[in-house]
C-alpha atoms as a PDB file:
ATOM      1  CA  UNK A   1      41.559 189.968  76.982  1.00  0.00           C
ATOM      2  CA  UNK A   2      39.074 187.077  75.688  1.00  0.00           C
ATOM      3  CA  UNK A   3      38.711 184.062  76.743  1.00  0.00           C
ATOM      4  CA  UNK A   4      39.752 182.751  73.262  1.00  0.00           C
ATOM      5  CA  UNK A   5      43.103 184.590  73.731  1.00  0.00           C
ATOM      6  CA  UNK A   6      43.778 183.190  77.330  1.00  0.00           C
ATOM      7  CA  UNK A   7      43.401 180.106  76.394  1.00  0.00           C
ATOM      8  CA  UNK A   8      45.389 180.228  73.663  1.00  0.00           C
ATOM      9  CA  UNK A   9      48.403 181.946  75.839  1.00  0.00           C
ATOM     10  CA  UNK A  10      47.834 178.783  78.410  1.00  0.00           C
ATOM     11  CA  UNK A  11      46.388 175.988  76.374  1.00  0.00           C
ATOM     12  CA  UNK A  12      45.339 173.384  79.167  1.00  0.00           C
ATOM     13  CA  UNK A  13      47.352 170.494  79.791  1.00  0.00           C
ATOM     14  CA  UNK A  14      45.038 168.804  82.644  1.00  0.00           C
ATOM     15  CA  UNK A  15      47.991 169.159  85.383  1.00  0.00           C
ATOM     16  CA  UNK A  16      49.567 173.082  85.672  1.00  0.00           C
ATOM     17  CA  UNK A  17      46.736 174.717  83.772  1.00  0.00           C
ATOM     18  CA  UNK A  18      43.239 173.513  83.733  1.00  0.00           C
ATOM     19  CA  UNK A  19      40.553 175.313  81.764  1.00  0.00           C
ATOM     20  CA  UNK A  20      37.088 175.889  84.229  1.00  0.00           C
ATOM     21  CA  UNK A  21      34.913 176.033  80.911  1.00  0.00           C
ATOM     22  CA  UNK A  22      34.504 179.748  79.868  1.00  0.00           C
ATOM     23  CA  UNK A  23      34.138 180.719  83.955  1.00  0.00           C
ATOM     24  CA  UNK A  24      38.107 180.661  84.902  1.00  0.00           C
ATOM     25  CA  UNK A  25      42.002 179.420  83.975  1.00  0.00           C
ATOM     26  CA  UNK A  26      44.076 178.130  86.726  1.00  0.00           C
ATOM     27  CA  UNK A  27      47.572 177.990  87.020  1.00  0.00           C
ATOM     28  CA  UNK A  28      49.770 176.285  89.231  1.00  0.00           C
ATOM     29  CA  UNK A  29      52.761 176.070  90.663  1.00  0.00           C
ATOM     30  CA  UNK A  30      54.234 179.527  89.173  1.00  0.00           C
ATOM     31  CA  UNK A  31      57.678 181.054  90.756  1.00  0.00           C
ATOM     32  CA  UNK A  32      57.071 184.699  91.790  1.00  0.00           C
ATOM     33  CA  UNK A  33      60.259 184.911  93.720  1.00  0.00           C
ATOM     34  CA  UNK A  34      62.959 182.339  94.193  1.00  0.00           C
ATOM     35  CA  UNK A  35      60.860 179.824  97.688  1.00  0.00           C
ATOM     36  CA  UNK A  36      57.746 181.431  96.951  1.00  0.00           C
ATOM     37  CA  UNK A  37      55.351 180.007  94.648  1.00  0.00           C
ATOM     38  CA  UNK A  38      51.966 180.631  93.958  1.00  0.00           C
ATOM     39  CA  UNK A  39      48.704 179.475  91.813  1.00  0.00           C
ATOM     40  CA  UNK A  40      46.719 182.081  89.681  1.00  0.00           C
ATOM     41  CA  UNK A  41      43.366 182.123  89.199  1.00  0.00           C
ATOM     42  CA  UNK A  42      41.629 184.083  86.007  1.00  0.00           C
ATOM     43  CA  UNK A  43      38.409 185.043  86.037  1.00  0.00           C
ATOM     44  CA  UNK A  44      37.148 185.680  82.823  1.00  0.00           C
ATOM     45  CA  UNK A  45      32.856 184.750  83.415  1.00  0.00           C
ATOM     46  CA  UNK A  46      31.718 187.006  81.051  1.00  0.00           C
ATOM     47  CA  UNK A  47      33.669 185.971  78.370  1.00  0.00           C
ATOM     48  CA  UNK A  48      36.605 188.919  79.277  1.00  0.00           C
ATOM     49  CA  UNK A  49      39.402 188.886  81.869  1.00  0.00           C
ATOM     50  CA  UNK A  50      37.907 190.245  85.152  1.00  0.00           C
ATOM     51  CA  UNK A  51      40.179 189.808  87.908  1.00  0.00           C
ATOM     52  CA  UNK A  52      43.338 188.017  88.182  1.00  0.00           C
ATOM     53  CA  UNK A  53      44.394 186.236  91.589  1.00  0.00           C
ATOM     54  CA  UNK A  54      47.658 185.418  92.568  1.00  0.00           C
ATOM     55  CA  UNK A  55      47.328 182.684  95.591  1.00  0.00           C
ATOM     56  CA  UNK A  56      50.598 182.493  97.250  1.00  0.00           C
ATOM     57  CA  UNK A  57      51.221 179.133  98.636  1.00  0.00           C
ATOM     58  CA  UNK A  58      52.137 178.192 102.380  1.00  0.00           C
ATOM     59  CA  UNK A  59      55.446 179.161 103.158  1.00  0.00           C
ATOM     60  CA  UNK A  60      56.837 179.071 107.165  1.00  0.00           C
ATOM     61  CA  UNK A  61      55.567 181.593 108.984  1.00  0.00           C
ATOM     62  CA  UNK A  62      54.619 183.316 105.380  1.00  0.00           C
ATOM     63  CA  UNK A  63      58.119 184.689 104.911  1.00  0.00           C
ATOM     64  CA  UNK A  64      57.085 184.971 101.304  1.00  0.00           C
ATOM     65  CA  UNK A  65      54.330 187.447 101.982  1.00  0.00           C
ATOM     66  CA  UNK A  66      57.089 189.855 103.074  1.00  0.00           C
ATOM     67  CA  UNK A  67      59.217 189.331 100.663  1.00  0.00           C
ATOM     68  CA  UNK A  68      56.276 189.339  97.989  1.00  0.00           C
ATOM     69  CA  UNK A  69      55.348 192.687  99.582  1.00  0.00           C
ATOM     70  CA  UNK A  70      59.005 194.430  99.721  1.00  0.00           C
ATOM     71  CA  UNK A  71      59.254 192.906  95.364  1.00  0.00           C
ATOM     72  CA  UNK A  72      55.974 195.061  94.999  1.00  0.00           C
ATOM     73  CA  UNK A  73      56.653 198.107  97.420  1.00  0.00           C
ATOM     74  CA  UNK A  74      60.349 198.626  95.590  1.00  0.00           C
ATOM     75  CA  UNK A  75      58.375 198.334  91.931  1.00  0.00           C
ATOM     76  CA  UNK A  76      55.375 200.761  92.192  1.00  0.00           C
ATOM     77  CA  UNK A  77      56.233 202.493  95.446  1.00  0.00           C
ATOM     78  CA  UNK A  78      54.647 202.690  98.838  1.00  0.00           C
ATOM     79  CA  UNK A  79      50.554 201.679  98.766  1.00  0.00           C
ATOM     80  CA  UNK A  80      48.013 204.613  98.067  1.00  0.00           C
ATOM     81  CA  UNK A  81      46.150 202.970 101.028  1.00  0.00           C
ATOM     82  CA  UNK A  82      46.270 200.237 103.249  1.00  0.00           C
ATOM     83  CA  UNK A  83      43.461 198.274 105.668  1.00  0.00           C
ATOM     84  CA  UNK A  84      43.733 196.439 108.452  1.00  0.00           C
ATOM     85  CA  UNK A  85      41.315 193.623 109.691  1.00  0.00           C
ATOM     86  CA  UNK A  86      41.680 191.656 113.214  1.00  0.00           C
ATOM     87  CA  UNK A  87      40.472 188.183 113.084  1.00  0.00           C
ATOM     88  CA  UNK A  88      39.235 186.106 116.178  1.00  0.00           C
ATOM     89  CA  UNK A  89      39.927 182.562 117.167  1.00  0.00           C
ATOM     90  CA  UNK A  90      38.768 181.059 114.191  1.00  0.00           C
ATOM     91  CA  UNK A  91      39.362 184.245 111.611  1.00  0.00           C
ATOM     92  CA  UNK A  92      42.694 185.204 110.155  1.00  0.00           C
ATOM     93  CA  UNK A  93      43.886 188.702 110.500  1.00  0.00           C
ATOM     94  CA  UNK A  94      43.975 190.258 106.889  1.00  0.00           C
ATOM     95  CA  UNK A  95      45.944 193.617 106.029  1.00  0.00           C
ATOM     96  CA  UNK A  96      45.061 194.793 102.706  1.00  0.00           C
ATOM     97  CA  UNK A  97      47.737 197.367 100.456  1.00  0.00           C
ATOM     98  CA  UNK A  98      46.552 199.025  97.583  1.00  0.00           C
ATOM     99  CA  UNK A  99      48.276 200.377  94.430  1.00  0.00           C
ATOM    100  CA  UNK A 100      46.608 202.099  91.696  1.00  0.00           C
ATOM    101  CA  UNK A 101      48.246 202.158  88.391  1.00  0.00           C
ATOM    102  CA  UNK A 102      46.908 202.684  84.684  1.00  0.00           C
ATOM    103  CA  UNK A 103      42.951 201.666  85.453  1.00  0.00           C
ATOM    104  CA  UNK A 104      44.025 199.137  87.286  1.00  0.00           C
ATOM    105  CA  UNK A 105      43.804 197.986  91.148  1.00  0.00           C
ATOM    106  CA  UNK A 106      46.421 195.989  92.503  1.00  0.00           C
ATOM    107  CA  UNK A 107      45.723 194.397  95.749  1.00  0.00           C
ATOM    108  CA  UNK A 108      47.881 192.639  97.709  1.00  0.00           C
ATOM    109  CA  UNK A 109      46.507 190.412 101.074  1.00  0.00           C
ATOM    110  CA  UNK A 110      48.562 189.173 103.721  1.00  0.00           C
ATOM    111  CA  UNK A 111      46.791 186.559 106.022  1.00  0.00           C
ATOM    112  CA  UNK A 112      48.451 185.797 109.849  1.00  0.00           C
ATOM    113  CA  UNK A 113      46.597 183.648 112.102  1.00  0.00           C
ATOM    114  CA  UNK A 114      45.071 184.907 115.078  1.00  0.00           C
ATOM    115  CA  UNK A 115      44.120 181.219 116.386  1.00  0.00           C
ATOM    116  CA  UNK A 116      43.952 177.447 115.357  1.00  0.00           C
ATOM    117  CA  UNK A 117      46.401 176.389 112.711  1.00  0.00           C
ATOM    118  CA  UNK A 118      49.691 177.750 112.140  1.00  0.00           C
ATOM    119  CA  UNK A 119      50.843 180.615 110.244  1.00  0.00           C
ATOM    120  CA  UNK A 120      51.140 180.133 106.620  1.00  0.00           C
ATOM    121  CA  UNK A 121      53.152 176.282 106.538  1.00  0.00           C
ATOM    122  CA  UNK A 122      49.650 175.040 104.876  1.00  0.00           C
ATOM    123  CA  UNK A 123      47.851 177.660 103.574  1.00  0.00           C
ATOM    124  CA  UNK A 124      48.423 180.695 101.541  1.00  0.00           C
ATOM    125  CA  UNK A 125      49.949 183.728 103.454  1.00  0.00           C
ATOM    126  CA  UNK A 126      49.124 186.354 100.621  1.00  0.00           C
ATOM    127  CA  UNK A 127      46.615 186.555  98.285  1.00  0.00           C
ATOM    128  CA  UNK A 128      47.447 189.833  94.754  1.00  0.00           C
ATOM    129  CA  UNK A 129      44.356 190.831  92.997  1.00  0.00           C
ATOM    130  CA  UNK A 130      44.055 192.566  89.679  1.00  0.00           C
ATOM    131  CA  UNK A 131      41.018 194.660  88.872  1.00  0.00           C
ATOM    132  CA  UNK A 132      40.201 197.032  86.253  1.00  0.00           C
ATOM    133  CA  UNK A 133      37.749 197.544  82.921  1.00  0.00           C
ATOM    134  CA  UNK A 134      38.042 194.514  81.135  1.00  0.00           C
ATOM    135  CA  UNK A 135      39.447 196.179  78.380  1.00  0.00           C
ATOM    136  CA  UNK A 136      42.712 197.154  80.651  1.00  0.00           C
ATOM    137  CA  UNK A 137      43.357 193.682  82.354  1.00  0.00           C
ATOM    138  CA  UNK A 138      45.763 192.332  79.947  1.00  0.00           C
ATOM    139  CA  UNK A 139      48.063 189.285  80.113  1.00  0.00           C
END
């Protein structure tokens, strides 16, 4: 997908979607499942969609992760591989699923905090990522 047709999908209207030049779309405030809502970020720098991120917002003690996780688990089936990465005091811990469907990498993040500042209230508790050709990363 160009940037041409992106734009014209989600014409910019300064507040919910906002146009980064030719470099990225946002959106915000999108409904993925009734509490949970999230911001998407496309990437499109070289003037084709590259990756697509799906930035859950802060939900208490990210109970939207879980259900976020469950939507995607019942949809495309259990992950074709899954990491796991402590944090420290200052780091979140990060778990990583992966799905693989039709050229395409889905990943889905899930963020708990390890140390200072709460678990998900302010920040994003889950992060989905789209990756594939170009070509295959349609909207």
């Amino acid at each position: 997908m160009t940037v041409a047709e992106v734009h014209a999908l989600y014409p910019s209207d300064g507040e919910k979607v906002k146009w980064h030049g030719s470099e990225q779309t946002e959106i915000e405030n999108i409904v993925v499942l009734e509490g949970c809502e999230a911001e998407v970020e496309i990437h499109h720098r070289s003037g084709i969609v590259e990756v697509v991120k799906v930035k859950g917002r802060g939900s208490i003690v990210g109970r939207c992760s879980d259900k976020v996780f469950s939507a995607l688990a019942a949809k495309y089936g259990q992950p074709s591989g899954q990491t796991n990465q402590g944090g420290s005091l200052f780091k979140r811990n990060k778990s990583t699923a992966i799905w693989n469907r039709d050229g395409i990498t889905m990943k889905f993040i899930w963020m708990d905090d390890n140390g200072l500042g709460g678990s998900g209230l302010l920040r994003s508790s889950w992060q989905m990522e789209y990756e594939g050709s170009a070509s295959q990363i349609s909207l």
